[in-house]
N, C-alpha and C. Protein backbone atom coordinates (compact mmCIF):
# COMPACT_ATOMS: atom_id res chain seq x y z
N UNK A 1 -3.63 19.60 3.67
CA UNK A 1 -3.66 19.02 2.33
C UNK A 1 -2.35 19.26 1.60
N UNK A 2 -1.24 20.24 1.72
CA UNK A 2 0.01 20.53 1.35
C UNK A 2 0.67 19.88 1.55
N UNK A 3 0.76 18.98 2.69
CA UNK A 3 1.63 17.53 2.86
C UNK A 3 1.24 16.96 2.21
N UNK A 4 0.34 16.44 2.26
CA UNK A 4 -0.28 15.30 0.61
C UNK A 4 0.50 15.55 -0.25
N UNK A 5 0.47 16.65 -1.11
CA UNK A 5 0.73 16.93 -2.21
C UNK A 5 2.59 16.34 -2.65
N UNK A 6 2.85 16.25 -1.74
CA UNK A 6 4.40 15.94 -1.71
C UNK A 6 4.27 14.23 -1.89
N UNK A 7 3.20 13.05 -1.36
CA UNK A 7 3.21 12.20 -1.65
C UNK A 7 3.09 12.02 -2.82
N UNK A 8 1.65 12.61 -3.19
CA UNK A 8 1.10 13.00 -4.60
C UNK A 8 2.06 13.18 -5.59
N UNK A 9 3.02 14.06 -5.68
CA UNK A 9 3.57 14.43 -6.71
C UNK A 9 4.88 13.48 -6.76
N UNK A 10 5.18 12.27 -5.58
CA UNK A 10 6.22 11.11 -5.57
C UNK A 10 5.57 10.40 -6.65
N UNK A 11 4.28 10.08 -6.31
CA UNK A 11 3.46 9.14 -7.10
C UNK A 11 3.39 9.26 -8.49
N UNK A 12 3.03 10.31 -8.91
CA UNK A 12 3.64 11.56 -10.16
C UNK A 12 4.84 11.09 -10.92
N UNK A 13 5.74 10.90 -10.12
CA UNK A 13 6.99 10.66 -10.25
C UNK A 13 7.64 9.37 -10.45
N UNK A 14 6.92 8.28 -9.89
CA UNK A 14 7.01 7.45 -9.72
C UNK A 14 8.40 6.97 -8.13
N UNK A 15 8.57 7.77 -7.80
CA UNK A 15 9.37 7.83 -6.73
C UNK A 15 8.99 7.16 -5.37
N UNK A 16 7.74 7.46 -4.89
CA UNK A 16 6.77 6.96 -4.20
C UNK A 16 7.59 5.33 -3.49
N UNK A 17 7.53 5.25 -2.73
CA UNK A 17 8.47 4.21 -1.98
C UNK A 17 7.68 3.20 -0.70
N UNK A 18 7.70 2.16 -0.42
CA UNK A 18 7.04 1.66 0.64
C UNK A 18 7.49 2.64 2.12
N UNK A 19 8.21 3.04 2.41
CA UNK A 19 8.44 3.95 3.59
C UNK A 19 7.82 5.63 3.55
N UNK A 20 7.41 5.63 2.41
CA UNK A 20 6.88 6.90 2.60
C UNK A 20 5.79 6.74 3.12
N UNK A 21 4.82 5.49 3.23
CA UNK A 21 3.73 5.11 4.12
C UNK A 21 3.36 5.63 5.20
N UNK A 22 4.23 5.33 6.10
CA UNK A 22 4.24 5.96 7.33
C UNK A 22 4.47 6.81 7.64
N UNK A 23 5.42 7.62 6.59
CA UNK A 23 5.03 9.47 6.96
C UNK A 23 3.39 9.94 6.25
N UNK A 24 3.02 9.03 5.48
CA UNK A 24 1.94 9.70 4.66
C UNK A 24 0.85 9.31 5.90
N UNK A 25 0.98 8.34 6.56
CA UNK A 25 -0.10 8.18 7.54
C UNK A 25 0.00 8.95 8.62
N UNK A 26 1.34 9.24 8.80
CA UNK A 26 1.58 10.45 9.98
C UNK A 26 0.54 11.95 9.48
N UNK A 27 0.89 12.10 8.33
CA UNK A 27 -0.28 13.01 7.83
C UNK A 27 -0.89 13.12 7.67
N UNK A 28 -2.04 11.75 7.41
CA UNK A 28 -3.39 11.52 7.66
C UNK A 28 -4.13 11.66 9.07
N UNK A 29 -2.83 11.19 9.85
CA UNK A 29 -3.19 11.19 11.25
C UNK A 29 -3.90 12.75 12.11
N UNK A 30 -2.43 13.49 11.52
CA UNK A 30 -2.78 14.96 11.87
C UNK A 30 -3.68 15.75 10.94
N UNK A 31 -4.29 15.48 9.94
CA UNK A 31 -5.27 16.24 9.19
C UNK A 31 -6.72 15.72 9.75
N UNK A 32 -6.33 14.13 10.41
CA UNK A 32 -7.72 13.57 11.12
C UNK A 32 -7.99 14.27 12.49
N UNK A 33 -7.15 14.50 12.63
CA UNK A 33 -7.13 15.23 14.40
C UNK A 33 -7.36 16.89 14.33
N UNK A 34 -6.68 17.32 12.98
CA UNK A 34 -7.83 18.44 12.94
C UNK A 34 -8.71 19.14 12.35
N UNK A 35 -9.66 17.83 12.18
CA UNK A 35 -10.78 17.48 11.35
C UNK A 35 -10.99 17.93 10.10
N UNK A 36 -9.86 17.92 9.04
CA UNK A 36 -9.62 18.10 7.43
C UNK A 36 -10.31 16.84 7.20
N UNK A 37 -10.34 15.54 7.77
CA UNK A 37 -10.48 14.44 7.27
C UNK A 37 -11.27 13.22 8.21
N UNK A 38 -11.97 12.37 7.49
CA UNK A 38 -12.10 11.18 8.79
C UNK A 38 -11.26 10.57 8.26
N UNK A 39 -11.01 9.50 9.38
CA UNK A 39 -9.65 8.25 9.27
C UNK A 39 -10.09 7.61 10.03
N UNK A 40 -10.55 6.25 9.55
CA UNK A 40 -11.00 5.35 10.39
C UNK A 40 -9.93 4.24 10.27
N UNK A 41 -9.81 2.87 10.85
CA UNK A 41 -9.07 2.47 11.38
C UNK A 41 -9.08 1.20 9.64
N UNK A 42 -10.20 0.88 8.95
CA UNK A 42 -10.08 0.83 7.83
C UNK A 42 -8.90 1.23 7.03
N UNK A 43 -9.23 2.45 7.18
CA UNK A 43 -8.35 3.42 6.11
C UNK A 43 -6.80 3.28 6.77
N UNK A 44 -6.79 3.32 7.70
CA UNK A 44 -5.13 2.90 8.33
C UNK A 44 -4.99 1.01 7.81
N UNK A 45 -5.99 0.47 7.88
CA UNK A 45 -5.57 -1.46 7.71
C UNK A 45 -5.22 -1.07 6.17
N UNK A 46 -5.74 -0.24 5.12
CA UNK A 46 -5.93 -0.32 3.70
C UNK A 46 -4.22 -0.15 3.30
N UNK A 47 -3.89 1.58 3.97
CA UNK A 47 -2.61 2.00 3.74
C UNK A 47 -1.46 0.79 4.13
N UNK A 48 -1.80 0.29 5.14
CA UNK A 48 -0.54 -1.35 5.81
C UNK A 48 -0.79 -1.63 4.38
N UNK A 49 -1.89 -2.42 3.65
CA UNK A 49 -1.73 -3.32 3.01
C UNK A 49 -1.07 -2.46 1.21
N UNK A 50 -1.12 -1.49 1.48
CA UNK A 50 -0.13 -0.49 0.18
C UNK A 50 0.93 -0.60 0.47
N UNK A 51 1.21 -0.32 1.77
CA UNK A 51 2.76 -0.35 2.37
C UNK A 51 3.33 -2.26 1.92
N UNK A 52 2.72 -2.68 2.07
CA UNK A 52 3.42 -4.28 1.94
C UNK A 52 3.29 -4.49 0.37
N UNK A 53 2.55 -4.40 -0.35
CA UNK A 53 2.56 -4.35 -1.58
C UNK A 53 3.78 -3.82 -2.22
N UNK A 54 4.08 -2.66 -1.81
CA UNK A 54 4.75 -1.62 -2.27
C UNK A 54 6.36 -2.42 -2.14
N UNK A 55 6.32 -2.98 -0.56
CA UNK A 55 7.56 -4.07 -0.47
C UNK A 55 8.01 -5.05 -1.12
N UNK A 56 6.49 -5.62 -1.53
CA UNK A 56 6.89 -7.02 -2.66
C UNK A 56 7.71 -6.59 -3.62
N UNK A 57 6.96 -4.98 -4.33
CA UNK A 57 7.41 -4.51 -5.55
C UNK A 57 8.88 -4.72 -5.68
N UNK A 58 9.49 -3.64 -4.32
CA UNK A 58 10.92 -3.73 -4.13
C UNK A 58 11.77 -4.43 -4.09
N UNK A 59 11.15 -5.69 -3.14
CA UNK A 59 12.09 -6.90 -3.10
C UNK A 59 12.30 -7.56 -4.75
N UNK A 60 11.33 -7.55 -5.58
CA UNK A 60 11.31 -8.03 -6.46
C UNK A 60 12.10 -7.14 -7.72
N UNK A 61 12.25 -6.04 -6.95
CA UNK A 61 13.49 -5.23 -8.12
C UNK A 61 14.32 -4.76 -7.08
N UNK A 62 14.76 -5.52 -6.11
CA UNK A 62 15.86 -5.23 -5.62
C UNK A 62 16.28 -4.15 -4.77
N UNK A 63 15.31 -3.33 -4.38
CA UNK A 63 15.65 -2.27 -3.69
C UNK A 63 14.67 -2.36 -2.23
N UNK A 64 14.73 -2.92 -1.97
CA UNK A 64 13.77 -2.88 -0.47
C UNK A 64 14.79 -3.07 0.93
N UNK A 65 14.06 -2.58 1.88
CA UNK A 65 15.16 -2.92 2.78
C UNK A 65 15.27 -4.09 3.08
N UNK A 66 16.40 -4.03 4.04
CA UNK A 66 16.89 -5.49 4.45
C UNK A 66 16.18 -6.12 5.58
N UNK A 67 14.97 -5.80 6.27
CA UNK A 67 14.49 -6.05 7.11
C UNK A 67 12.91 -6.83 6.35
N UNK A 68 13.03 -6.14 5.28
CA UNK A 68 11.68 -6.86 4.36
C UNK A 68 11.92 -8.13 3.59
N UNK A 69 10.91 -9.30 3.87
CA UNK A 69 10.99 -10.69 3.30
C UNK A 69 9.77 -10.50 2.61
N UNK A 70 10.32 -11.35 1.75
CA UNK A 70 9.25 -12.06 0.84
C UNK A 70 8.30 -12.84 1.49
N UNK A 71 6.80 -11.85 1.32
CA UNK A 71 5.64 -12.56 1.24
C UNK A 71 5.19 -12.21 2.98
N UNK A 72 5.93 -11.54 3.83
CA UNK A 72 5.80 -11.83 4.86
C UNK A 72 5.50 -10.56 5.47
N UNK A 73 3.65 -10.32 5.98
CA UNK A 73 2.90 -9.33 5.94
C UNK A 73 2.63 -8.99 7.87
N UNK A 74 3.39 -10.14 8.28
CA UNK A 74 3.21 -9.71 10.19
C UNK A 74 3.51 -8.80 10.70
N UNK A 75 5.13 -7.92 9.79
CA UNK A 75 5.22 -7.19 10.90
C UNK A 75 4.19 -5.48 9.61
N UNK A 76 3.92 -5.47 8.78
CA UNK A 76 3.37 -4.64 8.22
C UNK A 76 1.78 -4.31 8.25
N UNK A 77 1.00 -5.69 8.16
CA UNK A 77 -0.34 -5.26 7.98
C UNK A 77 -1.21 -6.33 9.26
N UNK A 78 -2.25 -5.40 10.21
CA UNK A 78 -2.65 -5.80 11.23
C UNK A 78 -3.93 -6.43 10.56
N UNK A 79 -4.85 -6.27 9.99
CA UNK A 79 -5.38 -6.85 9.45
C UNK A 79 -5.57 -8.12 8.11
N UNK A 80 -5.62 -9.39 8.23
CA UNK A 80 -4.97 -10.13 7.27
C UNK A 80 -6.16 -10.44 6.25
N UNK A 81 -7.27 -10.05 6.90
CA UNK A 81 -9.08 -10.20 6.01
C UNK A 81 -8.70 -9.03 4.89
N UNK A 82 -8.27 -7.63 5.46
CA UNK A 82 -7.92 -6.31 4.09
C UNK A 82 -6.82 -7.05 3.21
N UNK A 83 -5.89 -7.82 3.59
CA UNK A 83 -5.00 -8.27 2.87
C UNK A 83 -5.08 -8.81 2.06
N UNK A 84 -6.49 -10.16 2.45
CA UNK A 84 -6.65 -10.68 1.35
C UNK A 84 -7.55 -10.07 0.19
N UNK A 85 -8.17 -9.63 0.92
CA UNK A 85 -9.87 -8.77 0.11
C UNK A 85 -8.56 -7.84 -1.22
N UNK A 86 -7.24 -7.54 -0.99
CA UNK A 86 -6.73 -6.64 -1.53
C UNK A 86 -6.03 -7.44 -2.77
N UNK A 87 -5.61 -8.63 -2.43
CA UNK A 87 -4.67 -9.37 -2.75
C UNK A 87 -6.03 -10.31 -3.76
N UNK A 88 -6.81 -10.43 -3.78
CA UNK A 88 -8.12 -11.04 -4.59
C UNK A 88 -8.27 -10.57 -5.41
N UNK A 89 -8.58 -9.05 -5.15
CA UNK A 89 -8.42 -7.88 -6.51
C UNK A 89 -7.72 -8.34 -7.13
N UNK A 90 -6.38 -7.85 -6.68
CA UNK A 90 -5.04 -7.98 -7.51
C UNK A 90 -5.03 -9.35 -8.79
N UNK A 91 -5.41 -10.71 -7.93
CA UNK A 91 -5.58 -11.63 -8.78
C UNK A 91 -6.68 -11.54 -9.98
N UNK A 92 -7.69 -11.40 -9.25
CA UNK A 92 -8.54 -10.80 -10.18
C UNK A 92 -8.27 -10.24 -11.50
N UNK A 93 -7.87 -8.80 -11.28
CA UNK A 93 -7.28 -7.74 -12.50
C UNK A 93 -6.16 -8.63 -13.25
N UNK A 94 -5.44 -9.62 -12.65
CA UNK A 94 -4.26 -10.40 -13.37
C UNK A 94 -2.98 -9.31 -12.91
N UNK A 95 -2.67 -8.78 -11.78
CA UNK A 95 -1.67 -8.02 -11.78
C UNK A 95 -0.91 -8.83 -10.84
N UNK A 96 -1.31 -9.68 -10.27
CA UNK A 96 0.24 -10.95 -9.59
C UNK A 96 -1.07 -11.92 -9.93
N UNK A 97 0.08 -13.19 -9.56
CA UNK A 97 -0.17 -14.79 -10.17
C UNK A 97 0.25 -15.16 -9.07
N UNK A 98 0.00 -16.96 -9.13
CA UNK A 98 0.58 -18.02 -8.35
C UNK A 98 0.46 -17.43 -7.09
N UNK A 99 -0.38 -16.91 -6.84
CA UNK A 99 -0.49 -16.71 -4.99
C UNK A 99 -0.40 -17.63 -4.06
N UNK A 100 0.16 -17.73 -3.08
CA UNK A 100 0.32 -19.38 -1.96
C UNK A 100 0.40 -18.55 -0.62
N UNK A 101 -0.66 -19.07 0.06
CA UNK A 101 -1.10 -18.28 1.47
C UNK A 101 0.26 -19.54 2.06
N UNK A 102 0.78 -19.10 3.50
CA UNK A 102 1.08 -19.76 4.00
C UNK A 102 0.92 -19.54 5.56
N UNK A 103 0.61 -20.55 6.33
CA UNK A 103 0.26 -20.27 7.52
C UNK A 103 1.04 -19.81 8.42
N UNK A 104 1.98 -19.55 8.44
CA UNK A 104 3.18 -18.98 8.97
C UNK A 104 3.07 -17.29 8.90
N UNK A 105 1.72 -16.91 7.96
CA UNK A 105 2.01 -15.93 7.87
C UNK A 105 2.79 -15.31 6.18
N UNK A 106 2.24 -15.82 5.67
CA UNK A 106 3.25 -15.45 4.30
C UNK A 106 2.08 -15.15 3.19
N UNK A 107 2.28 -14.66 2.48
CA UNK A 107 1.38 -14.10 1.32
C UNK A 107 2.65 -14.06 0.04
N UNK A 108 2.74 -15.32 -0.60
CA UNK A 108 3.93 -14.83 -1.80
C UNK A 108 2.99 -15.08 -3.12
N UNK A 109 3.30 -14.27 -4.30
CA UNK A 109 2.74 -14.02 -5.15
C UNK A 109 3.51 -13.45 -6.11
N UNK A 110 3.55 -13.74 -7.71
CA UNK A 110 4.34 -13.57 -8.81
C UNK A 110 4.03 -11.64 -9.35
N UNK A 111 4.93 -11.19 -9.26
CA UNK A 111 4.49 -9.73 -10.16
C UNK A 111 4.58 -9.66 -11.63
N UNK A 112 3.97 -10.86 -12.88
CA UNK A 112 4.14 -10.29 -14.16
C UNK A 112 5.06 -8.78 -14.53
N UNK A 113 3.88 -7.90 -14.12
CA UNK A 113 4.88 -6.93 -14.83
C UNK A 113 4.79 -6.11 -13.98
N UNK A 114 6.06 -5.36 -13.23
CA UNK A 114 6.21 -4.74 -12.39
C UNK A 114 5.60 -3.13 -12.75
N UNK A 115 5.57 -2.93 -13.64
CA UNK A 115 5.51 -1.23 -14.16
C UNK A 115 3.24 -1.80 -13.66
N UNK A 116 2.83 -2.38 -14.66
CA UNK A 116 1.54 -2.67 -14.55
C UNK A 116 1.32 -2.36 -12.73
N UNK A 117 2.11 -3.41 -12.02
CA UNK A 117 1.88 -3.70 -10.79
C UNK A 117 1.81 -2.27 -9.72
N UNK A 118 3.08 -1.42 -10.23
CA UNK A 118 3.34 0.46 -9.73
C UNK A 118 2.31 0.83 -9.66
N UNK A 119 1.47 0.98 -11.12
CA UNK A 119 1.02 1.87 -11.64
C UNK A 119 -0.64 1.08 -10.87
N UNK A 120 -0.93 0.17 -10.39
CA UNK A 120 -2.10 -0.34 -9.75
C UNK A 120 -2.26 -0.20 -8.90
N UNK A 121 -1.16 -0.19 -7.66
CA UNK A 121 -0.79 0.32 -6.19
C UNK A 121 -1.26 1.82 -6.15
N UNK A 122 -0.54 2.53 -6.98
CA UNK A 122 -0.53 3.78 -6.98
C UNK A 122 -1.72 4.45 -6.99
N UNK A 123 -2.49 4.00 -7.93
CA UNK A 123 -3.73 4.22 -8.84
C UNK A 123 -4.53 3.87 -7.35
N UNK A 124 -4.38 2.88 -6.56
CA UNK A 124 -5.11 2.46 -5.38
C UNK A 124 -4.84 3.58 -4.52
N UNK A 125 -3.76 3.94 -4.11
CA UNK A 125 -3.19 4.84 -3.26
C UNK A 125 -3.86 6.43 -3.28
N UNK A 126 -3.77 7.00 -4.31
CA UNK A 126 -4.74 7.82 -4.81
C UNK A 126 -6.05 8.05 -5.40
N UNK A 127 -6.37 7.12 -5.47
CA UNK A 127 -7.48 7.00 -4.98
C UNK A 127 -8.51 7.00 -3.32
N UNK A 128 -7.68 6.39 -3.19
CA UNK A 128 -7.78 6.31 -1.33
C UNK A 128 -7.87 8.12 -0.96
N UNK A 129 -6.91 8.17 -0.94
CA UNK A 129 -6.07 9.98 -0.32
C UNK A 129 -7.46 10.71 -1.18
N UNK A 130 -7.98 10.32 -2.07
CA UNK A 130 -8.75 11.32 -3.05
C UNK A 130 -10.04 11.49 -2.15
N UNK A 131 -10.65 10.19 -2.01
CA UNK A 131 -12.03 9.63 -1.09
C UNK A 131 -11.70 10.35 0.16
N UNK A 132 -10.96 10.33 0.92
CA UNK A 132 -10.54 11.00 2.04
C UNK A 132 -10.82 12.44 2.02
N UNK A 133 -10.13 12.72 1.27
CA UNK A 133 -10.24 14.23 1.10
C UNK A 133 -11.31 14.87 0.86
N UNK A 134 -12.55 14.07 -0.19
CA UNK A 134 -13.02 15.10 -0.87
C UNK A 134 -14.52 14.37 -0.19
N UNK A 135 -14.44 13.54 0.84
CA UNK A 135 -15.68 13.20 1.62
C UNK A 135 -15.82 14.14 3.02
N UNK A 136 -14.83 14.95 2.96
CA UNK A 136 -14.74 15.86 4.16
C UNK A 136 -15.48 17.88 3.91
């Protein structure tokens, strides 16, 4: 649970980054393996679809890597049913607009207000890590 806390307190921070994903799942991985936690394969499709979120954010203020496109969830999230179920919310709450599926594989969608948009990811994110934890 001490590794967490280092995501945790990014999030805190607002520092929290789409690449910290995959170390944070590396740590889910090993707290699942020695049984701090279950991790079902759910909970790995959920984190992809934080991790791509987290990318839109970036691209859309400019700091994402150069390997990340707009809207384009193939090489990030294996499941595209969590994507949308996630991305429905989102419309829902009003935290992106103008959504346009495209069959190619694309999910593009407007971020109103980026701080709103952080602070919803995040709020998702910990929440998640919380359920995890405290169902064990």
């Amino acid at each position: 649970m001490h590794e967490i806390n280092i995501y945790t307190e990014k999030i805190g921070k607002n520092t929290f980054k789409s690449s910290d994903i995959p170390l944070l799942l590396k740590v889910l991985r090993q707290d699942a393996k020695a049984g701090n936690i279950e991790l079902s394969r759910e909970d790995i499709h959920l984190f992809q679809v934080y991790m791509f979120s987290l990318q839109q954010l970036e691209l859309s203020s400019g700091g994402a890597s150069k390997n990340v496109h707009e809207g384009d969830w193939r090489d990030t999230v294996d499941d595209l049913s969590v994507l949308r179920k996630v991305i429905d919310e989102m419309e829902n709450q009003k935290i992106i607009t103008n959504i346009a599926w495209n069959a190619g594989g694309m999910a593009i969608f407007d971020i109103p207000d980026k701080e709103s948009y952080r602070t919803y990811i995040y709020s998702l994110i910990l929440g998640h890590l919380k359920k995890l934890y405290e169902e064990k």
